[in-house]
C-alpha atoms as a PDB file:
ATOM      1  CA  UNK A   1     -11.905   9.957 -47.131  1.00  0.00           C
ATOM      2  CA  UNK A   2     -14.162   8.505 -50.036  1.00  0.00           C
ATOM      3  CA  UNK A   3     -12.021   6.512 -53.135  1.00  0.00           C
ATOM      4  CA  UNK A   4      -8.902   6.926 -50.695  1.00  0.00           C
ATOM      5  CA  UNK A   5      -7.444   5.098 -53.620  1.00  0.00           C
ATOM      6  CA  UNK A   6      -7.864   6.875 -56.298  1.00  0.00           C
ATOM      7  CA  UNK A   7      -7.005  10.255 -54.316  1.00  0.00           C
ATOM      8  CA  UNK A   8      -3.786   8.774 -53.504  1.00  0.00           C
ATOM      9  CA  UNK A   9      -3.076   7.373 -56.912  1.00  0.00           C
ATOM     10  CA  UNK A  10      -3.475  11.448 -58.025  1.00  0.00           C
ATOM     11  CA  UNK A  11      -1.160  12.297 -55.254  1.00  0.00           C
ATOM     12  CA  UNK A  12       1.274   9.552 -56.563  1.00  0.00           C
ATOM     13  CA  UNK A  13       1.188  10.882 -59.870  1.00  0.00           C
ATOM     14  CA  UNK A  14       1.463  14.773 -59.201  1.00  0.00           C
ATOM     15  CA  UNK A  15       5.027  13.495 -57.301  1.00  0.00           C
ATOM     16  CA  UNK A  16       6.481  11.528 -59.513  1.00  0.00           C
ATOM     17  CA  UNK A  17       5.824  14.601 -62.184  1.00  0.00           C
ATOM     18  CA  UNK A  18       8.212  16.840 -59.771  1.00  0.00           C
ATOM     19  CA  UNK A  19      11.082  13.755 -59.738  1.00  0.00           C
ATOM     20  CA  UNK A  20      12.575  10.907 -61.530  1.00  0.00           C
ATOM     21  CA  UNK A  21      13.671   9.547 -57.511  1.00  0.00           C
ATOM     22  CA  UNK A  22      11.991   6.395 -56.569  1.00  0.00           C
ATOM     23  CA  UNK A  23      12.135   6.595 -53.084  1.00  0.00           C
ATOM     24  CA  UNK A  24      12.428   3.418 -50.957  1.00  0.00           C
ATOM     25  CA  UNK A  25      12.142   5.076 -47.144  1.00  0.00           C
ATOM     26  CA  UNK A  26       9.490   7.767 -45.914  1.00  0.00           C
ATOM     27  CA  UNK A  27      11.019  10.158 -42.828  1.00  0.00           C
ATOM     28  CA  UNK A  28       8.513  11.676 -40.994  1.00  0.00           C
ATOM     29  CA  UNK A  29       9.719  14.271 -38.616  1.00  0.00           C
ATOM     30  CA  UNK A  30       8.074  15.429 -36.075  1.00  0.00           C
ATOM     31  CA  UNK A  31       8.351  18.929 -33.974  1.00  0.00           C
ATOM     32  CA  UNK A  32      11.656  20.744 -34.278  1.00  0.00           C
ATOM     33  CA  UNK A  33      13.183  17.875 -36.361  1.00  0.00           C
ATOM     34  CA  UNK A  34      12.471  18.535 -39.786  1.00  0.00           C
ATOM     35  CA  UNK A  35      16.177  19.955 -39.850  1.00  0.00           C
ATOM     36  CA  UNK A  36      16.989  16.224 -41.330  1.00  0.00           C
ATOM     37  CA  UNK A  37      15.512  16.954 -44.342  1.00  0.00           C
ATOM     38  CA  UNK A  38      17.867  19.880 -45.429  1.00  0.00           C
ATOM     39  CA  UNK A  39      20.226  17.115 -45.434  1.00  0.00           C
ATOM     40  CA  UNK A  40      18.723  15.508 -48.482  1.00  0.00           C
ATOM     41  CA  UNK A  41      20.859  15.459 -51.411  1.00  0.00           C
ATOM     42  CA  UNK A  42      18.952  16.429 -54.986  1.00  0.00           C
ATOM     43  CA  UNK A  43      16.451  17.261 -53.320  1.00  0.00           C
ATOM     44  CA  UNK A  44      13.111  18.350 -54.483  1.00  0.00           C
ATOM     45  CA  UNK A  45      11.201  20.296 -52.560  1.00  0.00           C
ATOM     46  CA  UNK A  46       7.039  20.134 -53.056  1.00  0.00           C
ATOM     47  CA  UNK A  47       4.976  22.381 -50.657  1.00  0.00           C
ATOM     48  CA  UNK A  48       1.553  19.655 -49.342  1.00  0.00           C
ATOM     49  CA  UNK A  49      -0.610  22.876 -50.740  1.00  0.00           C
ATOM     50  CA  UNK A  50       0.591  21.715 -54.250  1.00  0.00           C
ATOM     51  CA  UNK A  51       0.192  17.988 -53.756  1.00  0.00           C
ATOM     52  CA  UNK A  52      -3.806  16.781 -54.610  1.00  0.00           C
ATOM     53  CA  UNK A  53      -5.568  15.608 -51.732  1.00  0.00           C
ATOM     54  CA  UNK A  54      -2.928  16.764 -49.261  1.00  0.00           C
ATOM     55  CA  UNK A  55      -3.772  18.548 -45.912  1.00  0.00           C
ATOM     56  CA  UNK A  56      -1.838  20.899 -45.038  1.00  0.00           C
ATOM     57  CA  UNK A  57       0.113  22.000 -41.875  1.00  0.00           C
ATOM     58  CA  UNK A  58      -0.686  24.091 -39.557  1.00  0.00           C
ATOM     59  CA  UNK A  59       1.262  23.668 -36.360  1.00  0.00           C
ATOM     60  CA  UNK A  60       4.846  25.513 -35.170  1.00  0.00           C
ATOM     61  CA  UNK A  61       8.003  23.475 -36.244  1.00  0.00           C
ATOM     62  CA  UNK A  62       6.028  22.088 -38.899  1.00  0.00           C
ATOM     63  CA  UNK A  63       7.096  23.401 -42.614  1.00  0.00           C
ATOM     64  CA  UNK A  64       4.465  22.080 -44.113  1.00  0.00           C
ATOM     65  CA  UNK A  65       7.040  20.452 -47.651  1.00  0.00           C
ATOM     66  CA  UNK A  66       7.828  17.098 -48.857  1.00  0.00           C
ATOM     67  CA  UNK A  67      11.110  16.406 -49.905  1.00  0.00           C
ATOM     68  CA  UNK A  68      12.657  13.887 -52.271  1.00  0.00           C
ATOM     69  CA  UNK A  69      15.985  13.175 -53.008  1.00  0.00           C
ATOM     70  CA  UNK A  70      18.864  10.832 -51.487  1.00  0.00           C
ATOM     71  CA  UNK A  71      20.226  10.740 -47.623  1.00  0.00           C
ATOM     72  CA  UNK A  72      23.229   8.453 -47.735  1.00  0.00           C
ATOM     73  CA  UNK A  73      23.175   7.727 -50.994  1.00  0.00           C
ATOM     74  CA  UNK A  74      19.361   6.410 -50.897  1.00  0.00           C
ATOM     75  CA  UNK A  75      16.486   7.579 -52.270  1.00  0.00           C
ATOM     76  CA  UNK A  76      14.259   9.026 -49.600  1.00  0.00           C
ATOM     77  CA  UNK A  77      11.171  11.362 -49.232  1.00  0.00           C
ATOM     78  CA  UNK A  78      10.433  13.024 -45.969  1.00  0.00           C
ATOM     79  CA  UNK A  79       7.739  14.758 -44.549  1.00  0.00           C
ATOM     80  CA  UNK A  80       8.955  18.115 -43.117  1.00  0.00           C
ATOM     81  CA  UNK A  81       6.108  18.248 -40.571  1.00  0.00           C
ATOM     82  CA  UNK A  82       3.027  16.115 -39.858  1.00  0.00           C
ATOM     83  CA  UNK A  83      -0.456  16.410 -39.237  1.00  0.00           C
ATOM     84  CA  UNK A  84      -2.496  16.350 -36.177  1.00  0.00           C
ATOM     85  CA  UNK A  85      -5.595  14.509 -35.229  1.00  0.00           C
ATOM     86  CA  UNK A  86      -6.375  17.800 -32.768  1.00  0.00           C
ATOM     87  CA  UNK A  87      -5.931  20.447 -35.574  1.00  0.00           C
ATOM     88  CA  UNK A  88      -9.344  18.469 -37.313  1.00  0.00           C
ATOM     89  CA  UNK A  89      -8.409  16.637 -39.895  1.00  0.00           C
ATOM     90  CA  UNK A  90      -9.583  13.389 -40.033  1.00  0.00           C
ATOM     91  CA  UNK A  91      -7.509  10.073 -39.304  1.00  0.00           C
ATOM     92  CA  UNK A  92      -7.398   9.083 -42.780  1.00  0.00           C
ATOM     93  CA  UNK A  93      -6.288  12.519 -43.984  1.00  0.00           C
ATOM     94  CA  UNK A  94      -3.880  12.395 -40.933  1.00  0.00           C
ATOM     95  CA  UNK A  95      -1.598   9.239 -42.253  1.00  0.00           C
ATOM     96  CA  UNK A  96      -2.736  10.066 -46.034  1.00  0.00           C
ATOM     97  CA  UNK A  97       0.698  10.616 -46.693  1.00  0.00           C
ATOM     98  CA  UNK A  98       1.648   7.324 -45.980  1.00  0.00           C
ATOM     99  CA  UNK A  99      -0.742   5.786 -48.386  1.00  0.00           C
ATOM    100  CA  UNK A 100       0.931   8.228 -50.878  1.00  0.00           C
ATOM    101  CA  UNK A 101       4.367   6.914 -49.841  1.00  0.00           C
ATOM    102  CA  UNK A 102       3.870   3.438 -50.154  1.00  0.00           C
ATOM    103  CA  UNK A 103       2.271   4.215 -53.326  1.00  0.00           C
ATOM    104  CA  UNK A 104       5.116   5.738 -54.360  1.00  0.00           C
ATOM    105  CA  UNK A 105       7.641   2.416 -53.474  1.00  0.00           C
ATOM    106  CA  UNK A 106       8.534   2.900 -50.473  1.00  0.00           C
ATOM    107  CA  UNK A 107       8.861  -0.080 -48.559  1.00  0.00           C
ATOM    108  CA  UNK A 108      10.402   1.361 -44.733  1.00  0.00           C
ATOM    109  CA  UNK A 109       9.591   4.679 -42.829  1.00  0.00           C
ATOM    110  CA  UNK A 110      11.295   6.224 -39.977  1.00  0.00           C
ATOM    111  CA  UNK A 111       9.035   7.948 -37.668  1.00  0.00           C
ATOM    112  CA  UNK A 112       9.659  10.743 -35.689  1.00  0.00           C
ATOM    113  CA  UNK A 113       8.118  12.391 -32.642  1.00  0.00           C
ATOM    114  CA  UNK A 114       8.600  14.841 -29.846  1.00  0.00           C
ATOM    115  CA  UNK A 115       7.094  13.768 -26.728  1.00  0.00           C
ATOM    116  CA  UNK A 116       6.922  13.707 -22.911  1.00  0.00           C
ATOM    117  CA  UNK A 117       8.616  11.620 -20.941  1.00  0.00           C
ATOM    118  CA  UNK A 118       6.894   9.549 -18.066  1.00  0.00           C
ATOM    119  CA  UNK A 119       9.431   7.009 -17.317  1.00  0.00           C
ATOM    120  CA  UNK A 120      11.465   8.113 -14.353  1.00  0.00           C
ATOM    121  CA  UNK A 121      14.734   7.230 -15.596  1.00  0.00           C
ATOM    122  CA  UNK A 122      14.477   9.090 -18.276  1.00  0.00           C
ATOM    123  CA  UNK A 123      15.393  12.615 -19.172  1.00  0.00           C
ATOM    124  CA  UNK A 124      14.715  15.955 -21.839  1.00  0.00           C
ATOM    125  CA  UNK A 125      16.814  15.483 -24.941  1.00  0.00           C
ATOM    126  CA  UNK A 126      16.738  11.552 -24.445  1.00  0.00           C
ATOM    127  CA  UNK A 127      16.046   9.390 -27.512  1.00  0.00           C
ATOM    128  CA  UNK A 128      13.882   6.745 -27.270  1.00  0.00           C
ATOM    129  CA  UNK A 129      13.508   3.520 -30.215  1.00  0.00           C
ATOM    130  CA  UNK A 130       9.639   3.005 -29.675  1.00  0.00           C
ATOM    131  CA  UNK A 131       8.978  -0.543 -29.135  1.00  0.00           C
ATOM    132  CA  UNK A 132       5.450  -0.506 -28.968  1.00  0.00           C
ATOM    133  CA  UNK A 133       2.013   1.736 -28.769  1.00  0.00           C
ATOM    134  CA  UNK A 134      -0.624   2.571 -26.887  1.00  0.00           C
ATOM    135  CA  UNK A 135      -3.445   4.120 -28.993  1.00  0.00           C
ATOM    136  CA  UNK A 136      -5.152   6.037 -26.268  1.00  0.00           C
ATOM    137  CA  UNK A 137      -7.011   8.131 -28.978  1.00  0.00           C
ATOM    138  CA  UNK A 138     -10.284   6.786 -29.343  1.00  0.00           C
ATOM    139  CA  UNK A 139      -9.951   6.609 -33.228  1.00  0.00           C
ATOM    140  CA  UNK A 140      -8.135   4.274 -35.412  1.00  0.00           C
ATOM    141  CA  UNK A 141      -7.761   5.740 -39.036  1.00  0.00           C
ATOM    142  CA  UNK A 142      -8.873   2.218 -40.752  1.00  0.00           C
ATOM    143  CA  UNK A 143     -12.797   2.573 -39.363  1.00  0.00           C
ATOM    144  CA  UNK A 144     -14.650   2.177 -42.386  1.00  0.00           C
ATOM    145  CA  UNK A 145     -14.447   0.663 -45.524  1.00  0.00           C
ATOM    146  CA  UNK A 146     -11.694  -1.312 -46.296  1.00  0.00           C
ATOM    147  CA  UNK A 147      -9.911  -0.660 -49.608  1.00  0.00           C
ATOM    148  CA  UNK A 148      -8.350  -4.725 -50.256  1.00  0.00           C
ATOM    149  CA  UNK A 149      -6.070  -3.409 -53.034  1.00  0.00           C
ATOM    150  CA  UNK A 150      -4.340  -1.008 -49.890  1.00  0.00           C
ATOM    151  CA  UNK A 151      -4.691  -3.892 -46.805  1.00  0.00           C
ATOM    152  CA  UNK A 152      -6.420  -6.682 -45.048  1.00  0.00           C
ATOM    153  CA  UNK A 153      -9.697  -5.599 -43.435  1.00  0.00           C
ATOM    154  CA  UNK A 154      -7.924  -7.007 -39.951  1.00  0.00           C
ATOM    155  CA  UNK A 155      -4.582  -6.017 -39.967  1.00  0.00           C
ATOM    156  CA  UNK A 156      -2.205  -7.670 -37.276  1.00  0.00           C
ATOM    157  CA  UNK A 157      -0.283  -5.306 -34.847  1.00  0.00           C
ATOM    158  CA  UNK A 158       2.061  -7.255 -32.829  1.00  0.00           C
ATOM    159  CA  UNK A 159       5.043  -6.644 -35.062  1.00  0.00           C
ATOM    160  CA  UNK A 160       4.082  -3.035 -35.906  1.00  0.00           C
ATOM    161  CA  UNK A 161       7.320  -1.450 -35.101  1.00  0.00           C
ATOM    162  CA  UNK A 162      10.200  -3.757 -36.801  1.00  0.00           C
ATOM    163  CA  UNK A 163      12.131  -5.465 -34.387  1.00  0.00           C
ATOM    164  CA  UNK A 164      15.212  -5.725 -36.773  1.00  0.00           C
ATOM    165  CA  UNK A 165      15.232  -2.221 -36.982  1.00  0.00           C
ATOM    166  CA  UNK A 166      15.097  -1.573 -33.606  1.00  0.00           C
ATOM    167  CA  UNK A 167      18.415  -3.658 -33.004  1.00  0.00           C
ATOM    168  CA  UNK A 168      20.246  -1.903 -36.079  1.00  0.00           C
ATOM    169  CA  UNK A 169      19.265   1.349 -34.514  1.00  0.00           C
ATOM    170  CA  UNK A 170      20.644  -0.043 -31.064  1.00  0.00           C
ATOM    171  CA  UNK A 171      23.834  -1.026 -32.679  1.00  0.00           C
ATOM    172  CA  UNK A 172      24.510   2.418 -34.621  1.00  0.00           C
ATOM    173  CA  UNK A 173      24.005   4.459 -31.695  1.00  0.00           C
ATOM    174  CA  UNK A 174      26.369   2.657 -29.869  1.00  0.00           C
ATOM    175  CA  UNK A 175      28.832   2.895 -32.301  1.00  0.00           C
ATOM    176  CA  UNK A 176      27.976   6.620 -32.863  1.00  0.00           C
ATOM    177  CA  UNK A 177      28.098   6.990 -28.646  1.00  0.00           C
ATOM    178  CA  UNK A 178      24.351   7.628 -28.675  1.00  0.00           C
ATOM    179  CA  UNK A 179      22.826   6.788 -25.500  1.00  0.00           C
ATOM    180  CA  UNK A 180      19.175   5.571 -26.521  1.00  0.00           C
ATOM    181  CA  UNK A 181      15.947   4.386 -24.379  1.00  0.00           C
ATOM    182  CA  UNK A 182      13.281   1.622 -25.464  1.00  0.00           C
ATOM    183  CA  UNK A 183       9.615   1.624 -24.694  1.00  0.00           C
ATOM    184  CA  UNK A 184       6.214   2.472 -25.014  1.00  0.00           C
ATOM    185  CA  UNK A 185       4.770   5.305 -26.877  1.00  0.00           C
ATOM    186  CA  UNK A 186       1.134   6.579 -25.682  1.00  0.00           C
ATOM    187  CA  UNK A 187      -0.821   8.258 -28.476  1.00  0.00           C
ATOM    188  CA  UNK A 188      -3.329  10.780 -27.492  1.00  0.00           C
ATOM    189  CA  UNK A 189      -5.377  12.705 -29.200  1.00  0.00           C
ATOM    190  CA  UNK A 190      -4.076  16.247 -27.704  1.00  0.00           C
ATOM    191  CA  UNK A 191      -4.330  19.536 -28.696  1.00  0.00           C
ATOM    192  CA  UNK A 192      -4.044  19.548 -24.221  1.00  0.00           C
ATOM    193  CA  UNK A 193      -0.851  18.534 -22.151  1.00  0.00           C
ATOM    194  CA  UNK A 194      -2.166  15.866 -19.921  1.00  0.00           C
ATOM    195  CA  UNK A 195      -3.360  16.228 -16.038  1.00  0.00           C
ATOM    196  CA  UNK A 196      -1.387  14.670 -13.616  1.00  0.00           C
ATOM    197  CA  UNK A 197      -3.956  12.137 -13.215  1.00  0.00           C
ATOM    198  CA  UNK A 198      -3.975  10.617 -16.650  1.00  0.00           C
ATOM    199  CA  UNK A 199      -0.412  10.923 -16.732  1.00  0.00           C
ATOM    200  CA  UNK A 200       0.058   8.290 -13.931  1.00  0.00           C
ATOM    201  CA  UNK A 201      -2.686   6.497 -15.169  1.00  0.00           C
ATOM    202  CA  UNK A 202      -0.746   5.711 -18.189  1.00  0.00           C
ATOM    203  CA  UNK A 203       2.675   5.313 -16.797  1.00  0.00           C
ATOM    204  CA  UNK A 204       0.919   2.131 -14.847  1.00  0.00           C
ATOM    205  CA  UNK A 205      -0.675   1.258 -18.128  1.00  0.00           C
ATOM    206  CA  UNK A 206       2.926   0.533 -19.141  1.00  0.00           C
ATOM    207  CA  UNK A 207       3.401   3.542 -21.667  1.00  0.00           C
ATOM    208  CA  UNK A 208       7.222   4.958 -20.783  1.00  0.00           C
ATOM    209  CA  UNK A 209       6.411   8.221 -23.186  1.00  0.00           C
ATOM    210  CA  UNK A 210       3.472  10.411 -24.614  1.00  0.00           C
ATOM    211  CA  UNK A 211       2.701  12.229 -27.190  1.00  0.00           C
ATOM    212  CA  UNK A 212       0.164  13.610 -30.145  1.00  0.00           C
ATOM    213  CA  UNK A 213       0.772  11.878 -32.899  1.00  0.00           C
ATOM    214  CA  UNK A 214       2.988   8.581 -34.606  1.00  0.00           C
ATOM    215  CA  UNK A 215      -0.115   5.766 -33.589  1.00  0.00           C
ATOM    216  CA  UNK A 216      -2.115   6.281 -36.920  1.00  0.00           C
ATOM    217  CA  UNK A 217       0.470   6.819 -39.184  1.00  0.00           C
ATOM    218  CA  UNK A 218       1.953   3.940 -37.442  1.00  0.00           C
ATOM    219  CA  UNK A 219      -1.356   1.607 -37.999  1.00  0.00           C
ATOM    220  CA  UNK A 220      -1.557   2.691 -41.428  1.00  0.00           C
ATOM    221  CA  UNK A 221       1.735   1.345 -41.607  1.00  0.00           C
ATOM    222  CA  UNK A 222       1.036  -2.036 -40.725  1.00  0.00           C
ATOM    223  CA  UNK A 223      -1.712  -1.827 -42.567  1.00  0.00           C
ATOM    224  CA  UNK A 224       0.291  -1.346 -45.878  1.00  0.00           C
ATOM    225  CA  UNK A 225       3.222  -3.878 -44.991  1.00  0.00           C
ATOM    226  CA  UNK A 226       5.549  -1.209 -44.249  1.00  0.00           C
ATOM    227  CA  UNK A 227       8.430  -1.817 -42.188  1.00  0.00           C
ATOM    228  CA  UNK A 228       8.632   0.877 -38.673  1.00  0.00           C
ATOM    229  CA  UNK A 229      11.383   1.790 -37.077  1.00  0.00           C
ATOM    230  CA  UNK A 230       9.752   4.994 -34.193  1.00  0.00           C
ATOM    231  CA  UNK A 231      12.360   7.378 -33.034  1.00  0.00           C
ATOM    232  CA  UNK A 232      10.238   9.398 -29.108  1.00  0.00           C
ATOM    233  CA  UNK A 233      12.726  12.923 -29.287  1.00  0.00           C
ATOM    234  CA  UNK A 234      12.164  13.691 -25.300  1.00  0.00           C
ATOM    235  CA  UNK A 235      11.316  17.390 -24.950  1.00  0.00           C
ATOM    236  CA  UNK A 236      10.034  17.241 -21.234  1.00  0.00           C
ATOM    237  CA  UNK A 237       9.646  15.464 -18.535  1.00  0.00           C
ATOM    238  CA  UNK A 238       5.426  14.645 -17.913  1.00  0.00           C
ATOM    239  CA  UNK A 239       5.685  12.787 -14.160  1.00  0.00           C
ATOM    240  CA  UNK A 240       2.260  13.168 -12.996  1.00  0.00           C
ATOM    241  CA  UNK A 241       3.828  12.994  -9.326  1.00  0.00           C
ATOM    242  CA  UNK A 242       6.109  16.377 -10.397  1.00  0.00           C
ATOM    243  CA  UNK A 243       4.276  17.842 -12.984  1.00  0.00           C
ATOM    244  CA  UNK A 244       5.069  21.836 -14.207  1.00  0.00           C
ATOM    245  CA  UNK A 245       3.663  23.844 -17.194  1.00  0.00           C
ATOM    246  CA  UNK A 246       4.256  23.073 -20.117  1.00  0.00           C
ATOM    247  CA  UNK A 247       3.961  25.122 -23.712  1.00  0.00           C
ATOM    248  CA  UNK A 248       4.887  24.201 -27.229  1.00  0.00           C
ATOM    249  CA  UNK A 249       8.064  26.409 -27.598  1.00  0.00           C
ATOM    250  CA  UNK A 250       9.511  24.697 -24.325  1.00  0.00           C
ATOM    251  CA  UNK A 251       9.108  21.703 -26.521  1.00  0.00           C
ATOM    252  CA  UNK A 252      10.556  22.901 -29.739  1.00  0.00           C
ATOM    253  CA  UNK A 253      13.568  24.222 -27.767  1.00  0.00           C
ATOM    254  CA  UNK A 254      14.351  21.079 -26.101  1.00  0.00           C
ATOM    255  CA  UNK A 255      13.491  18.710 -29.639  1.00  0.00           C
ATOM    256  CA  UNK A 256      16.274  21.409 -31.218  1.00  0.00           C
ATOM    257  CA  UNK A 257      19.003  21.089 -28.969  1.00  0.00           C
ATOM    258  CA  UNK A 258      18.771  17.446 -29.292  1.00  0.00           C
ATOM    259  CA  UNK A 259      18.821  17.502 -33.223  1.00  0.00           C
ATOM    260  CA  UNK A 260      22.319  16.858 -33.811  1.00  0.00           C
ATOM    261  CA  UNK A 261      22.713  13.215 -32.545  1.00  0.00           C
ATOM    262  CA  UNK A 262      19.205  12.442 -33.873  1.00  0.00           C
ATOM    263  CA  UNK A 263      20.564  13.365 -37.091  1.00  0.00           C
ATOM    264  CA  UNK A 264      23.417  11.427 -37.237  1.00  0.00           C
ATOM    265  CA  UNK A 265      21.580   8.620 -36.040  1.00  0.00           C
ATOM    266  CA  UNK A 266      18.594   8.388 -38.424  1.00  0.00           C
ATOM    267  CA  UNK A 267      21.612   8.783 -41.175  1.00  0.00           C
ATOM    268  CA  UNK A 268      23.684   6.136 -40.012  1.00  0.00           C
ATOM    269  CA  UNK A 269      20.425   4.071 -39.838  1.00  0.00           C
ATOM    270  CA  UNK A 270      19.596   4.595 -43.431  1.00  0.00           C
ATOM    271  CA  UNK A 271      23.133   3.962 -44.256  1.00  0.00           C
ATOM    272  CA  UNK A 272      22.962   0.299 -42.923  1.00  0.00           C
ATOM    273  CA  UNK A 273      19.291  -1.300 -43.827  1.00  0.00           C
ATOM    274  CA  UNK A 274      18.434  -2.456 -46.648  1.00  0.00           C
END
């Protein structure tokens, strides 16, 4: 995306036109989960056609709006569906709206996917903090040049997802009786479910879930000094060992049923940090 800068300093400005909210945390919610954002009080409501330089979404449980306003009494703005390396947009329009956010103040984002699960002790409708990636897409959305006044050229990884926000989400879902995993989130590129081959290939590369998006908008993240915390919504179980056909709905279904305690714990998160 040439002058990513200046196309996200239009975005900026066509948002802060629609509200006088300065948000402070970005929500992006992935499949079936965008539920959260009709939570948001004051809320103002921007379809991505309206927004310059947005893409737009294209995909089932995705409503394609961004939404500003306050969730526990701070000012948020959540993305009511994502985009998708497979539909063929390009990494940098793919986490554009993270530029946009942190253009817009905010310092934290929550990140939220639906995903498969390949750990064996887990199960569909589990929750899972993300503790680290695996970008098994073959792309990283900062190829090319390197805008200084966005990030450093060589951004450093090893602390992408926040590690104090991984403990305060620990602690409020065991306070709100939310059983939660931890592990490793594989990124792939998708629009396929995964053979049972490359599924145990990846369980022994260490990843505990998979999934299609979260890695670039996660990188971008980093690269922007953003602090992570990555919420994995298991829809299914992918056990290369056990696997059974799979289809999107199946994993909208599943990401719905286990809305309510996500919910209540991405509140109660926002309620606590800072």
């Amino acid at each position: 995306m040439e002058n990513l800068l200046s196309k996200m300093n239009e975005a900026v400005a066509y948002i802060e036109e629609q509200t006088n909210i300065k948000p402070e945390f970005g929500l992006i919610l992935g499949s079936g989960l965008g539920e959260l954002a009709d939570e948001i009080e004051e809320a103002v409501k921007i379809d991505y056609e309206k927004i310059p330089n947005f893409p737009v979404s294209t995909v089932e449980g995705h409503a394609g709006k961004l939404v500003v306003g306050k969730l526990q009494g701070k000012p948020v703005i959540a993305m009511q569906g994502r985009f998708h390396f497979y539909e063929g947009y390009s990494m940098q329009e793919v986490t554009f709206p993270v530029r946009v956010m942190k253009g817009l103040g905010v310092h934290s984002i929550v990140v939220t996917n639906a995903c498969g699960g390949m750990n064996k002790d887990f199960e569909p409708g589990d929750l899972m903090l993300i503790e680290d990636h695996l970008n098994m897409t073959g792309a990283n959305p900062l190829i090319g040049p390197n805008e200084s006044e966005l990030g450093p050229r060589f951004p450093d990884m090893s602390r992408a997802y926040t590690r104090e926000y991984i403990q305060t989400a620990k602690d409020v879902a065991q306070s709100l009786d939310i059983n939660v995993q931890q592990g490793v989130y594989a990124g792939i590129t998708g629009p396929t479910y995964m053979t049972p081959a490359e599924l145990i290939m990846l369980r022994n590369l260490g990843a505990d879930t998979i999934g299609m998006s979260t890695v670039p908008e996660v990188i971008v993240a980093s690269h922007m000094g953003l602090k992570v915390l990555g919420i994995s919504c298991v829809t299914d179980m992918a056990i290369g060992e056990e696997l059974e056909p799979l289809t999107h709905e199946q994993v909208v279904q599943v990401a719905n049923r286990a809305k309510p305690k996500f919910i209540k714990l991405v509140k109660e998160f926002i309620a606590k940090v800072q």
